[in-house]
C-alpha atoms as a PDB file:
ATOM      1  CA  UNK A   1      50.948  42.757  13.241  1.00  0.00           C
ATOM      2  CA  UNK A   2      54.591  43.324  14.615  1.00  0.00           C
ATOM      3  CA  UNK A   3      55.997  46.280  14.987  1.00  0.00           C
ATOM      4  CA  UNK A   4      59.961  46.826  15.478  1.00  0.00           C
ATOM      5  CA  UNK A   5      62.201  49.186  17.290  1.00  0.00           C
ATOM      6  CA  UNK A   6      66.058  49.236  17.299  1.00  0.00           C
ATOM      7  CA  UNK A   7      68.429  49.725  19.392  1.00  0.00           C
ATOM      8  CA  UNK A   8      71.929  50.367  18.543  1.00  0.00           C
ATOM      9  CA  UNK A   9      74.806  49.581  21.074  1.00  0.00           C
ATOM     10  CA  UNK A  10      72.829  48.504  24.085  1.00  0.00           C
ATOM     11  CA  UNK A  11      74.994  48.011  26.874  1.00  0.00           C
ATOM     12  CA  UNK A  12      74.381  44.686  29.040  1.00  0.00           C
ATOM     13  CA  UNK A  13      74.608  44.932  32.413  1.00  0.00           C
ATOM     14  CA  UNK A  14      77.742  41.816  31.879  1.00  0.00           C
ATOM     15  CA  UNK A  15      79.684  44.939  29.795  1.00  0.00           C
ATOM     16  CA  UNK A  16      78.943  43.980  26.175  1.00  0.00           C
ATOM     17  CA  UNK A  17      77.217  45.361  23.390  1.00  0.00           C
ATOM     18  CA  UNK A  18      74.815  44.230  21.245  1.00  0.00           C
ATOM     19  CA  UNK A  19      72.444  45.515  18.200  1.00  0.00           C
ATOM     20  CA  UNK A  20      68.659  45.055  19.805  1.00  0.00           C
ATOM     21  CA  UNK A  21      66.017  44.099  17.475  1.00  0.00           C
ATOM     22  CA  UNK A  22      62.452  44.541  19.901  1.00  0.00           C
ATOM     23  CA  UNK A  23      59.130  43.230  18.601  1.00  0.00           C
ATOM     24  CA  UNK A  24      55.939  44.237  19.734  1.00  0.00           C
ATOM     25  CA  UNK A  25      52.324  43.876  19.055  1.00  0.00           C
ATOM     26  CA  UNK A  26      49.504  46.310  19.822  1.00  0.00           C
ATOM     27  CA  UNK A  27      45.912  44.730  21.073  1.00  0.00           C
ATOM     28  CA  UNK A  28      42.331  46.427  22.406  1.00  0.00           C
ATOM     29  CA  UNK A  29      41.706  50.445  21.944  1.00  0.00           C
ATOM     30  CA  UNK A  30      44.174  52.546  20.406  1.00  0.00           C
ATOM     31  CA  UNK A  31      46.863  53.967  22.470  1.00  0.00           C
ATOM     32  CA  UNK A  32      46.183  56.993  24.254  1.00  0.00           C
ATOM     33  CA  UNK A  33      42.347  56.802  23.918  1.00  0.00           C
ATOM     34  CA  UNK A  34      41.995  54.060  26.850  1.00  0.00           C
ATOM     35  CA  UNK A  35      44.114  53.093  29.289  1.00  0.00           C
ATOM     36  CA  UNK A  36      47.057  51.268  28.738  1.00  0.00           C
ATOM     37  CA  UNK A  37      47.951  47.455  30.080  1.00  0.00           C
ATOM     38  CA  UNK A  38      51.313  46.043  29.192  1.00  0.00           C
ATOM     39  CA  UNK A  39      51.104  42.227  29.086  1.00  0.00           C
ATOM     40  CA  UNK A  40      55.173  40.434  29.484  1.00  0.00           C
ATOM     41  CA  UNK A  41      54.923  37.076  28.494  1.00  0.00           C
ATOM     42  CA  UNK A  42      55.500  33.692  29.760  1.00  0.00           C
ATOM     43  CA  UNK A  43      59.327  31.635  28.632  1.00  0.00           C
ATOM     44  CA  UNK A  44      57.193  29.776  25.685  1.00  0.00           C
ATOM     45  CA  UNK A  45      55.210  32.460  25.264  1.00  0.00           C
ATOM     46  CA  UNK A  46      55.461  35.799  22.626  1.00  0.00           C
ATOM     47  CA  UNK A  47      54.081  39.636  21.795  1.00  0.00           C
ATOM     48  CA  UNK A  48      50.221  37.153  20.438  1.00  0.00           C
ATOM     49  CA  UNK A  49      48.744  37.487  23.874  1.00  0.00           C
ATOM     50  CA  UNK A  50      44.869  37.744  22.357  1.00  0.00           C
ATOM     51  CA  UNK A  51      43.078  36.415  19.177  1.00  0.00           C
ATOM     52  CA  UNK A  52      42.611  33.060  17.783  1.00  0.00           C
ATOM     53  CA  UNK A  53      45.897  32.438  18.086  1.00  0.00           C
ATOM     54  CA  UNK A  54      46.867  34.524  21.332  1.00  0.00           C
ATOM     55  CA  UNK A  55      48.681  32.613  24.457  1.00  0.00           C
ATOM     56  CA  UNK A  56      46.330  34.154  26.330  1.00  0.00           C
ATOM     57  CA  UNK A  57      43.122  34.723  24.419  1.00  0.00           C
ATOM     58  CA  UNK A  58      40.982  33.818  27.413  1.00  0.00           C
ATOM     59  CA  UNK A  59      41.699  35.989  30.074  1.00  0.00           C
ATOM     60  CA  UNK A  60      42.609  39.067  26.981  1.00  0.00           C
ATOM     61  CA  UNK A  61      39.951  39.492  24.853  1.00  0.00           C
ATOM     62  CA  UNK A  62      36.319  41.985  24.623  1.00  0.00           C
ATOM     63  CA  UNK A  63      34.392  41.304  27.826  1.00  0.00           C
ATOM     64  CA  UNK A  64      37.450  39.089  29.689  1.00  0.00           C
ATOM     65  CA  UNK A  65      39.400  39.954  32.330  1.00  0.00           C
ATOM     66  CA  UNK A  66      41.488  42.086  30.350  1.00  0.00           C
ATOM     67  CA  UNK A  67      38.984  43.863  28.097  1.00  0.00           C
ATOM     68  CA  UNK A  68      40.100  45.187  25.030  1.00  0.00           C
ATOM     69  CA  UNK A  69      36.836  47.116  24.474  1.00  0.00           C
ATOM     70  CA  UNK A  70      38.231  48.936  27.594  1.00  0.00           C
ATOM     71  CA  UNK A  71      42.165  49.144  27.698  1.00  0.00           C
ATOM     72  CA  UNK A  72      45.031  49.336  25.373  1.00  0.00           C
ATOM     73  CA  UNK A  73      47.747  46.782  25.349  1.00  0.00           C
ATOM     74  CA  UNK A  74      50.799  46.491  24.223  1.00  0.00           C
ATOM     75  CA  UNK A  75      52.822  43.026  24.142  1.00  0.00           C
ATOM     76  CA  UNK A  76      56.234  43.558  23.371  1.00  0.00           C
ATOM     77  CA  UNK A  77      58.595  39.834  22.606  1.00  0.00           C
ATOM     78  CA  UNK A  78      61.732  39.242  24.577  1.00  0.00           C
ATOM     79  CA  UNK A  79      64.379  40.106  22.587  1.00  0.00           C
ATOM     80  CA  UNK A  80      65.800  36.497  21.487  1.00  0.00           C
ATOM     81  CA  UNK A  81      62.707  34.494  21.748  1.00  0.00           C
ATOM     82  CA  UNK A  82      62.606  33.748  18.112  1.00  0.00           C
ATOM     83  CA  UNK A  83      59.015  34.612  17.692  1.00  0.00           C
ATOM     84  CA  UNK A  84      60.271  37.255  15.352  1.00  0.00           C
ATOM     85  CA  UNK A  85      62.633  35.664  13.982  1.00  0.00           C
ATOM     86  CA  UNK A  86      65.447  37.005  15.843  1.00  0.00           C
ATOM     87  CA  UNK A  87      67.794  35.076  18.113  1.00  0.00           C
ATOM     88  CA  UNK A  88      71.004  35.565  20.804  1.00  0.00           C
ATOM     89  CA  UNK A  89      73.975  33.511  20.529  1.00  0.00           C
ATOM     90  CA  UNK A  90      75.302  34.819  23.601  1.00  0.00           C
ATOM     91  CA  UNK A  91      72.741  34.326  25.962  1.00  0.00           C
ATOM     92  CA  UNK A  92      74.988  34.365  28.998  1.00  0.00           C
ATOM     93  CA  UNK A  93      75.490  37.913  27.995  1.00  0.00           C
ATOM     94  CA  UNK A  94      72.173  39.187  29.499  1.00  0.00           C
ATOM     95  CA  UNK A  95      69.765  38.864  32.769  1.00  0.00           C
ATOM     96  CA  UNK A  96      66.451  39.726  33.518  1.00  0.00           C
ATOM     97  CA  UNK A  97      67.424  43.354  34.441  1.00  0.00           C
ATOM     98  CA  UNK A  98      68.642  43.770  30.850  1.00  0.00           C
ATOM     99  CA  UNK A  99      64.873  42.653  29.330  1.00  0.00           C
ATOM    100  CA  UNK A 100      63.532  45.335  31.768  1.00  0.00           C
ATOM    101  CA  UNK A 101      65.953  48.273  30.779  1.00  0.00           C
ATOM    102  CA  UNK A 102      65.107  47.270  26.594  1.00  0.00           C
ATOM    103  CA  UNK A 103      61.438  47.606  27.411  1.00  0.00           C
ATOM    104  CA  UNK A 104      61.777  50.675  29.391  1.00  0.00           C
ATOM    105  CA  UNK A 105      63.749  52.073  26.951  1.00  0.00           C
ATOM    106  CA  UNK A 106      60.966  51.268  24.139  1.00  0.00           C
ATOM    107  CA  UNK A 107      58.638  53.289  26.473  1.00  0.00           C
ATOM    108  CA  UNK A 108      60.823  56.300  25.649  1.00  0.00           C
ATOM    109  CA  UNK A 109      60.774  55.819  21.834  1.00  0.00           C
ATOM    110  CA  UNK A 110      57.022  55.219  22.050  1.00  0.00           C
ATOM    111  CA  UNK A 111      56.203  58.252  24.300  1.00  0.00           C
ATOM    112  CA  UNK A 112      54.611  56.539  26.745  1.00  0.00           C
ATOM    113  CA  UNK A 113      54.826  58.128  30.126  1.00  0.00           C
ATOM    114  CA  UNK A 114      51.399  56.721  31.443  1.00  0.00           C
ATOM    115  CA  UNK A 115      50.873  52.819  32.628  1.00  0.00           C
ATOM    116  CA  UNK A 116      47.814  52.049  33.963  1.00  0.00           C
ATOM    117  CA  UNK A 117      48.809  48.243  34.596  1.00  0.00           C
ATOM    118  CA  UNK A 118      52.245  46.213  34.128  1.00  0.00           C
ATOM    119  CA  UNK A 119      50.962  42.400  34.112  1.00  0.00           C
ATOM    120  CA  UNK A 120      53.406  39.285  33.748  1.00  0.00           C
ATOM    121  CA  UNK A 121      53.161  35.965  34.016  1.00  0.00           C
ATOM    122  CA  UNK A 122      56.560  33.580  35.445  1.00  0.00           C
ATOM    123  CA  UNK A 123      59.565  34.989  33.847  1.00  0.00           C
ATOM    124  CA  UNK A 124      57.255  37.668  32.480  1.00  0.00           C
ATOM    125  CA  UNK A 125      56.872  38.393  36.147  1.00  0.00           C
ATOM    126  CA  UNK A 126      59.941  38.966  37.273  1.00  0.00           C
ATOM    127  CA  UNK A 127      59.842  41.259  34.775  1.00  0.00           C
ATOM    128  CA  UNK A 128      57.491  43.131  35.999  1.00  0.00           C
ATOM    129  CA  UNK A 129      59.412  43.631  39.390  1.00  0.00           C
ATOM    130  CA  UNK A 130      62.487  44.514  37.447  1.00  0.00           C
ATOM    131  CA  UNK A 131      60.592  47.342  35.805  1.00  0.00           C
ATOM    132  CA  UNK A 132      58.789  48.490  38.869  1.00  0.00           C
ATOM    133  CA  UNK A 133      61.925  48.783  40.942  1.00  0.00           C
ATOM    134  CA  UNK A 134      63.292  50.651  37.729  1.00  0.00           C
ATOM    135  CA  UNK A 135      60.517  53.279  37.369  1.00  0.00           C
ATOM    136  CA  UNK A 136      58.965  53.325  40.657  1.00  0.00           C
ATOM    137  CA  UNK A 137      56.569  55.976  39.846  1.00  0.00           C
ATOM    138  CA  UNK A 138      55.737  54.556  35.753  1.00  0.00           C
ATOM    139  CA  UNK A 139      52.951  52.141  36.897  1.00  0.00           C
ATOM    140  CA  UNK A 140      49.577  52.347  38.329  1.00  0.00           C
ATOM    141  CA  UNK A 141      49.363  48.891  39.163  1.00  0.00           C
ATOM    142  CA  UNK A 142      51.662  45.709  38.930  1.00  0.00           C
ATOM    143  CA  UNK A 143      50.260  42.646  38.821  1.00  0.00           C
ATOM    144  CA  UNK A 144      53.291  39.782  38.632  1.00  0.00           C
ATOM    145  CA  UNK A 145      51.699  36.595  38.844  1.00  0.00           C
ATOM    146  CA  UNK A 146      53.949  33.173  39.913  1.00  0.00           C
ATOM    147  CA  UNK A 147      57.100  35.099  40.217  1.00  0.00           C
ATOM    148  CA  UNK A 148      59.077  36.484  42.886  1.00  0.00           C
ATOM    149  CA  UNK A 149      61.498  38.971  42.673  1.00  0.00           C
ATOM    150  CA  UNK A 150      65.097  37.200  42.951  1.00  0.00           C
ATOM    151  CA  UNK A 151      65.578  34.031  41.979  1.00  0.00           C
ATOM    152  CA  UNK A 152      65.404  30.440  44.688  1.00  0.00           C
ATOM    153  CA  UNK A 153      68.037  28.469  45.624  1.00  0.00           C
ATOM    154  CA  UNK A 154      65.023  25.969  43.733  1.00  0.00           C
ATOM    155  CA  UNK A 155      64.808  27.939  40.408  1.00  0.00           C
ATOM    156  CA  UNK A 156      68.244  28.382  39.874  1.00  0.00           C
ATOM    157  CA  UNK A 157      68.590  24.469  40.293  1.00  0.00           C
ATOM    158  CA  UNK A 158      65.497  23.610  38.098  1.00  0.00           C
ATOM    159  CA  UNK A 159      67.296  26.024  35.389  1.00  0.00           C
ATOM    160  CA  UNK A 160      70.806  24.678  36.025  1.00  0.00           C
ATOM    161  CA  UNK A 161      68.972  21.033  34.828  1.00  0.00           C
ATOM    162  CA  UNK A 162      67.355  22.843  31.623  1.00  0.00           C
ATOM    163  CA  UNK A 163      70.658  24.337  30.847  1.00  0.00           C
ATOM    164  CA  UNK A 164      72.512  21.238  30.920  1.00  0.00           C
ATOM    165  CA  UNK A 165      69.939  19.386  29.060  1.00  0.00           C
ATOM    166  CA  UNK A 166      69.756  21.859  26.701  1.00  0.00           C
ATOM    167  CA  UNK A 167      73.609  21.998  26.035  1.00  0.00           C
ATOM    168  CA  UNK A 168      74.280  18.323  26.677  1.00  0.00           C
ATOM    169  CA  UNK A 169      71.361  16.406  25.058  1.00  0.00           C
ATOM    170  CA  UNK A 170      71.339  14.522  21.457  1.00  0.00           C
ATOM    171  CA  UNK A 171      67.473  15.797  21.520  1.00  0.00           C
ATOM    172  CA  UNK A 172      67.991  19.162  23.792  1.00  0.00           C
ATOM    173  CA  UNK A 173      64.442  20.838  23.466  1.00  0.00           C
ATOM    174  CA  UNK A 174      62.101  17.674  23.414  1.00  0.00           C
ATOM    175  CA  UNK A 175      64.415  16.669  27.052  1.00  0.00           C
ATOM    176  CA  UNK A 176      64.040  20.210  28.408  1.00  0.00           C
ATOM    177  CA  UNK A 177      60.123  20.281  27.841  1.00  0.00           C
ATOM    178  CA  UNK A 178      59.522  17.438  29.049  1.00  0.00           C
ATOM    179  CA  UNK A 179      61.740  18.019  32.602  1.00  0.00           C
ATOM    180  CA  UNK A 180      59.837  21.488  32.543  1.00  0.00           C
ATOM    181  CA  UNK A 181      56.688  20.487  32.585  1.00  0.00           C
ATOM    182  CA  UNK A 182      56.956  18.467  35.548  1.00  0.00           C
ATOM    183  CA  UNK A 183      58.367  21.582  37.111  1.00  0.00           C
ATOM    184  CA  UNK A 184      55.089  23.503  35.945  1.00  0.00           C
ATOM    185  CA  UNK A 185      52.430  20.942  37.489  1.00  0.00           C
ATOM    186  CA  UNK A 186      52.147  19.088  40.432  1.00  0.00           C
ATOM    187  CA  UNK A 187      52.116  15.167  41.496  1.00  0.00           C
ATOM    188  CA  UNK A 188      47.969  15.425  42.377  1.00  0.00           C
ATOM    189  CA  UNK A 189      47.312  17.007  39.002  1.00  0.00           C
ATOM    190  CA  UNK A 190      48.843  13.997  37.368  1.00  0.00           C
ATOM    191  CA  UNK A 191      46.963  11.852  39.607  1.00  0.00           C
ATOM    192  CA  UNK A 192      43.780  13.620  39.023  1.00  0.00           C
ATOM    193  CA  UNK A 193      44.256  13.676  35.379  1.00  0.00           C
ATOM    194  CA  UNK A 194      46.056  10.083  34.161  1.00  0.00           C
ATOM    195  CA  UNK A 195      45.389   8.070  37.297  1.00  0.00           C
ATOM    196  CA  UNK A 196      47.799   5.702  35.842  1.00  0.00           C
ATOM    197  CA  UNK A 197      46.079   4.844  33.089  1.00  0.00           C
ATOM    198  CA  UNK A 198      47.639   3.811  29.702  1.00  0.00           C
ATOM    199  CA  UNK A 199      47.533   4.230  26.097  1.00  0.00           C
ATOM    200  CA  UNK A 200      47.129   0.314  24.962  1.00  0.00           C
ATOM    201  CA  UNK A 201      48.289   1.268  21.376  1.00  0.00           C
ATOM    202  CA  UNK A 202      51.479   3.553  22.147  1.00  0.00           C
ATOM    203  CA  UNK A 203      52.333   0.685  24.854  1.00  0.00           C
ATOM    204  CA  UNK A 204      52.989   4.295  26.915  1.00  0.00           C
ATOM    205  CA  UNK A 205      51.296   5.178  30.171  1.00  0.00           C
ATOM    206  CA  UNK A 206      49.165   8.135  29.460  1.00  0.00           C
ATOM    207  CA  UNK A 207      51.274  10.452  31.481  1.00  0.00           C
ATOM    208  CA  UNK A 208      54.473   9.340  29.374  1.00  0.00           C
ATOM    209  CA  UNK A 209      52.333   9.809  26.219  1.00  0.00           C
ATOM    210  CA  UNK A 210      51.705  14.023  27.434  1.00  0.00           C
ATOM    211  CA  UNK A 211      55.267  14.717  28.248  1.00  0.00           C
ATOM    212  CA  UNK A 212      56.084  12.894  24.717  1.00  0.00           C
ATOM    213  CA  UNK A 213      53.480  15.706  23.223  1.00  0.00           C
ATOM    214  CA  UNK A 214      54.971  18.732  25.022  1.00  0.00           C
ATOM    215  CA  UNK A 215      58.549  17.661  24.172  1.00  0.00           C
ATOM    216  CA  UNK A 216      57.215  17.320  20.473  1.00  0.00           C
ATOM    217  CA  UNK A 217      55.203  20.414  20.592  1.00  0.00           C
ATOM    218  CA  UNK A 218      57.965  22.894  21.227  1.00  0.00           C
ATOM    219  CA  UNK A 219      60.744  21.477  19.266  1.00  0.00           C
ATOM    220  CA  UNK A 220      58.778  22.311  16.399  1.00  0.00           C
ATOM    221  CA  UNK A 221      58.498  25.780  17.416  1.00  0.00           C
ATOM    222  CA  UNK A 222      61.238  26.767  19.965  1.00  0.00           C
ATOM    223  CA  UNK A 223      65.750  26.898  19.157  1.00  0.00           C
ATOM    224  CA  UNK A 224      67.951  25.903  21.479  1.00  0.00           C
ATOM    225  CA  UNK A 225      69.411  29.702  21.195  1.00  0.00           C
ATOM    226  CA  UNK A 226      65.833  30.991  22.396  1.00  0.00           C
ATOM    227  CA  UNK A 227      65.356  28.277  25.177  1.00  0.00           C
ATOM    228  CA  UNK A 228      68.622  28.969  26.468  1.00  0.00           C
ATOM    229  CA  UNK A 229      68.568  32.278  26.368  1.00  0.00           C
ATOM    230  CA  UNK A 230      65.146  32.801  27.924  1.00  0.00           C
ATOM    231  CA  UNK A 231      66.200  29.892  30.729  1.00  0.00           C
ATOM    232  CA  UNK A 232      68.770  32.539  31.225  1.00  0.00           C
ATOM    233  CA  UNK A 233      66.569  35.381  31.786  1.00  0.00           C
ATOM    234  CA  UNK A 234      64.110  33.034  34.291  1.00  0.00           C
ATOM    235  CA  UNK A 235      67.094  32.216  36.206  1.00  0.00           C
ATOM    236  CA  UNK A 236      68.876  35.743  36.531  1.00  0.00           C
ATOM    237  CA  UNK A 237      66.100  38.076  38.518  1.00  0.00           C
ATOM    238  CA  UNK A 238      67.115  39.866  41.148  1.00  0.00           C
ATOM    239  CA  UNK A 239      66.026  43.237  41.982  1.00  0.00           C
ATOM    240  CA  UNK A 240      68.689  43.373  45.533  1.00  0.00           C
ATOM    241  CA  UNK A 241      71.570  43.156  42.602  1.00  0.00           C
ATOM    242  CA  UNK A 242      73.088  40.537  44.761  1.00  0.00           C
ATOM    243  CA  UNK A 243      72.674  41.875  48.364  1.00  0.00           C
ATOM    244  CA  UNK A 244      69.906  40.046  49.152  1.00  0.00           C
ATOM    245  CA  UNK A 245      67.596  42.991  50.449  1.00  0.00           C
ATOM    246  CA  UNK A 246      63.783  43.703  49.504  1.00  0.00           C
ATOM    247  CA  UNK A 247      65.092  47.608  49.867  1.00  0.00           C
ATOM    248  CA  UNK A 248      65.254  47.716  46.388  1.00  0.00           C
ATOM    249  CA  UNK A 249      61.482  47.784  46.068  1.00  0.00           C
ATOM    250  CA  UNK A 250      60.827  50.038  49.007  1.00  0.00           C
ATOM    251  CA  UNK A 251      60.060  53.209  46.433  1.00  0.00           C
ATOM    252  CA  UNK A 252      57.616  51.145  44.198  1.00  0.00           C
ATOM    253  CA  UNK A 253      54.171  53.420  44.568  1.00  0.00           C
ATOM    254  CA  UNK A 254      52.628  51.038  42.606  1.00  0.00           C
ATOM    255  CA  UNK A 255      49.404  49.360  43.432  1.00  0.00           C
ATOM    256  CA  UNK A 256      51.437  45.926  43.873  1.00  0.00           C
ATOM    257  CA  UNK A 257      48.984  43.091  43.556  1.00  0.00           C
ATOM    258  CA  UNK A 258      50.949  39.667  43.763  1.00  0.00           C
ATOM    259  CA  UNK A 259      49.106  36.822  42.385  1.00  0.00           C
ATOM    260  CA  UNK A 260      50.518  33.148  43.146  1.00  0.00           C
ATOM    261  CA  UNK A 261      48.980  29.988  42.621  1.00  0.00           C
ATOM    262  CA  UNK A 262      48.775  27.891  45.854  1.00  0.00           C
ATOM    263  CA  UNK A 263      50.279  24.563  44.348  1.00  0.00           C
ATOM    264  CA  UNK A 264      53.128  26.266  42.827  1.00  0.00           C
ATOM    265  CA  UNK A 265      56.338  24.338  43.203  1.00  0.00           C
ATOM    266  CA  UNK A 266      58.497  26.293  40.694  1.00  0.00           C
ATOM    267  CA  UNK A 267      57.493  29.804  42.799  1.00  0.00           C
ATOM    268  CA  UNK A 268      56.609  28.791  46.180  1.00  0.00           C
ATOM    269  CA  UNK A 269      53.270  30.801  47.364  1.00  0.00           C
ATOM    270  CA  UNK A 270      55.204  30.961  50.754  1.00  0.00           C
ATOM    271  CA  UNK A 271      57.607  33.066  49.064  1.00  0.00           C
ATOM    272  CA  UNK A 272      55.296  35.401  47.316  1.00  0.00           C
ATOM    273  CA  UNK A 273      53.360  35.766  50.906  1.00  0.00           C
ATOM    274  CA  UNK A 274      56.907  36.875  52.704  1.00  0.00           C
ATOM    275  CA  UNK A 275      57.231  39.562  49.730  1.00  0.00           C
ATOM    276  CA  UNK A 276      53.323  40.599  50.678  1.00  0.00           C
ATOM    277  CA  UNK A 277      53.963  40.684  54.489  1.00  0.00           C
ATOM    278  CA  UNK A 278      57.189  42.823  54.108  1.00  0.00           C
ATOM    279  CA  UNK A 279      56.400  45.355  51.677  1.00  0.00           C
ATOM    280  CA  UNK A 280      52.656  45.863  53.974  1.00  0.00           C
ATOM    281  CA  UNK A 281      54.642  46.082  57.050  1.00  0.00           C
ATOM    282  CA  UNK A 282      56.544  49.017  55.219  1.00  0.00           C
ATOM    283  CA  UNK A 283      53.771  50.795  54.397  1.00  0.00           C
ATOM    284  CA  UNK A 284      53.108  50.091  50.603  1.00  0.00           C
ATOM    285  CA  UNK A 285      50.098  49.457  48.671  1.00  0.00           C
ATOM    286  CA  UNK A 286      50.087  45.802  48.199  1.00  0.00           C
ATOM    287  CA  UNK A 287      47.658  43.256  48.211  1.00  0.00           C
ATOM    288  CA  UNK A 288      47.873  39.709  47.785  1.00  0.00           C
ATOM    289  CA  UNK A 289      46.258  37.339  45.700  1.00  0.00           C
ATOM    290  CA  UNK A 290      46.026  33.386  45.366  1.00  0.00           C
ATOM    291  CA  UNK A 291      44.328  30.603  42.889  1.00  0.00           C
ATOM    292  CA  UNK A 292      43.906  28.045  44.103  1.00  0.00           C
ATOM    293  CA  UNK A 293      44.233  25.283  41.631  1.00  0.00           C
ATOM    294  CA  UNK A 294      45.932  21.641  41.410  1.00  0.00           C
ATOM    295  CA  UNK A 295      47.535  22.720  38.688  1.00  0.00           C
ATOM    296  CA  UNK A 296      50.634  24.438  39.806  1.00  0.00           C
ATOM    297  CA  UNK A 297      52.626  26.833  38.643  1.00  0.00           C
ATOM    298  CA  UNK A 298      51.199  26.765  34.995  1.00  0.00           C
ATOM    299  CA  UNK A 299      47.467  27.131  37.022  1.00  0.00           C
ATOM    300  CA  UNK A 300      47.658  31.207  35.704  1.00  0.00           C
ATOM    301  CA  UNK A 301      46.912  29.515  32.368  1.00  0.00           C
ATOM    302  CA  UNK A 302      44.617  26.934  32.661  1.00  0.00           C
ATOM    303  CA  UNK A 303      42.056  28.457  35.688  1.00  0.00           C
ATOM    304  CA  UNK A 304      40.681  31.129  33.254  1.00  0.00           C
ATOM    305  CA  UNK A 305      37.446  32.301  35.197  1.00  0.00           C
ATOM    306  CA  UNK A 306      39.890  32.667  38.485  1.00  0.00           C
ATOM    307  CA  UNK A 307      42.480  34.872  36.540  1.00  0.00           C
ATOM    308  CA  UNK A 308      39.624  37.376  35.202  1.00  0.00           C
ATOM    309  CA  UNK A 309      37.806  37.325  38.286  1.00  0.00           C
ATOM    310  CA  UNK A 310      41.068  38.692  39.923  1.00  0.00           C
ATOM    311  CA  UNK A 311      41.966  40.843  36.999  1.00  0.00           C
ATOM    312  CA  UNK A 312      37.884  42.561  37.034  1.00  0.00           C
ATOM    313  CA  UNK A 313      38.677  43.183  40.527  1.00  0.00           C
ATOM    314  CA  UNK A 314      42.175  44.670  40.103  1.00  0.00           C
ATOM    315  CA  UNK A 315      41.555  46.553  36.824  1.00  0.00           C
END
């Protein structure tokens, strides 16, 4: 069930104000008799991370790698994804630093001065380093998985594409999707999967037939205000504020566990390895984790028994 908070006046970090409705759904053990996980979510995803309906109902669940009969968690909806039926006009008004400051300042509303695990997923996971550079000290462990913590040359290119699309197309969502999801696999999964093969009736090859589906499937659930705005927030992470610098992350005492996907061409695994080697050399407790998958970047969701492997480890 979704809970609200609201916050009056919030202050962008671009100088303008805006009324903040956050959503948020609560999952597993009550709060404060378990420890608590806070799940971000992915661009398409929302605050229904478990369930029968739940974007990720099978690594969150009793007895999976996130175990409710174990942990608390708490889900909370990027302001302006529309999942609660609230959206932002103005997306070029906020960044990914903004999401982080709303859900830290939720924290304070809530009481809740004890994290035993921030976990996000893509955009969800730059999140995550956002509010770890924010509150160094908040989190037990981190887990961002297929992020990075400042946007590519690469991503900001991929989002320019979506942002055009989205702004410049007679069908702007079905386009997007479909560009996106090449973006989230990889040419050998496609391969692997279609082989060219083709769908005799829909005179489509098969691989034409699944972008067709995923273009379908989120116009009839996803705005043009939420897909911009949250292509906004994907493209607008940077924890350096411009200089550059992984100095910004130096006073995380987190238990950083980075978890990339080895065929990711969205969020290089390269790049995620860099972050690993630099923050070890400077003397912080990071680890570094890979799945290996053909998948690519969307591998996170798809190689279940991988993903709660590596969270029964972590956790």
């Amino acid at each position: 069930m979704l809970k609200k908070i609201v916050i009056e006046n919030y202050l962008t970090e671009s100088n303008t104000f805006h009324k903040i409705f956050l959503s948020y759904e609560l999952f597993g053990r009550i709060i404060g008799d378990a420890p608590l996980i806070i799940i971000v979510h992915t661009l398409t995803g929302n605050s229904n991370v478990a369930g029968k309906d739940g974007w990720w109902n099978k690594v969150v669940g009793n007895n999976l790698g996130i175990d409710l009969k174990k942990f608390s968690v708490l889900a909370f909806n990027i302001p302006g994804n529309g999942y609660d039926g609230v959206y932002i006009k103005n997306y070029r008004d906020f960044i990914t630093k903004d999401i982080a400051k709303l859900f830290l300042h939720a924290f304070l509303e809530m009481k809740i001065t004890d994290v035993h695990a921030l976990v996000g997923g893509s955009v969800g996971g730059e999140i995550v380093w956002e509010m770890a550079r924010l509150k160094p000290n908040l989190f037990k462990i981190i887990v961002p998985i297929a992020a990075d913590w400042r946007a590519s040359d690469w991503l900001i290119a991929n989002c320019k594409l979506q942002e055009n699309i989205l702004l410049n197309s007679n069908n702007p969502i079905f386009d997007a999707r479909m560009h996106a999801m090449i973006s989230y696999r990889t040419p050998l999964s496609f391969e692997f999967r279609y082989n060219r093969r083709k769908s005799i009736e829909k005179h489509l090859f098969e691989v034409e037939d699944w972008l067709i589906y995923h273009g379908n499937l989120l116009k009839n659930k996803f705005t043009v205000d939420s897909y911009l705005l949250m292509n906004q927030i994907l493209k607008t992470v940077d924890t350096s504020d411009g200089n550059n610098s992984i100095k910004s992350l130096e006073k995380i005492s987190s238990q950083i566990e980075i978890l990339d996907v080895d065929s990711d061409i969205l969020f290089p695994p390269e790049f995620g390895y860099k972050t690993y080697k630099e923050l070890h050399k400077k003397g912080l407790n990071v680890n570094y984790n890979l799945i290996k998958s053909i998948y690519g970047h969307d591998s996170f969701l798809i190689e279940n028994e991988q993903v709660n492997d590596i969270f029964r480890k972590i956790l």
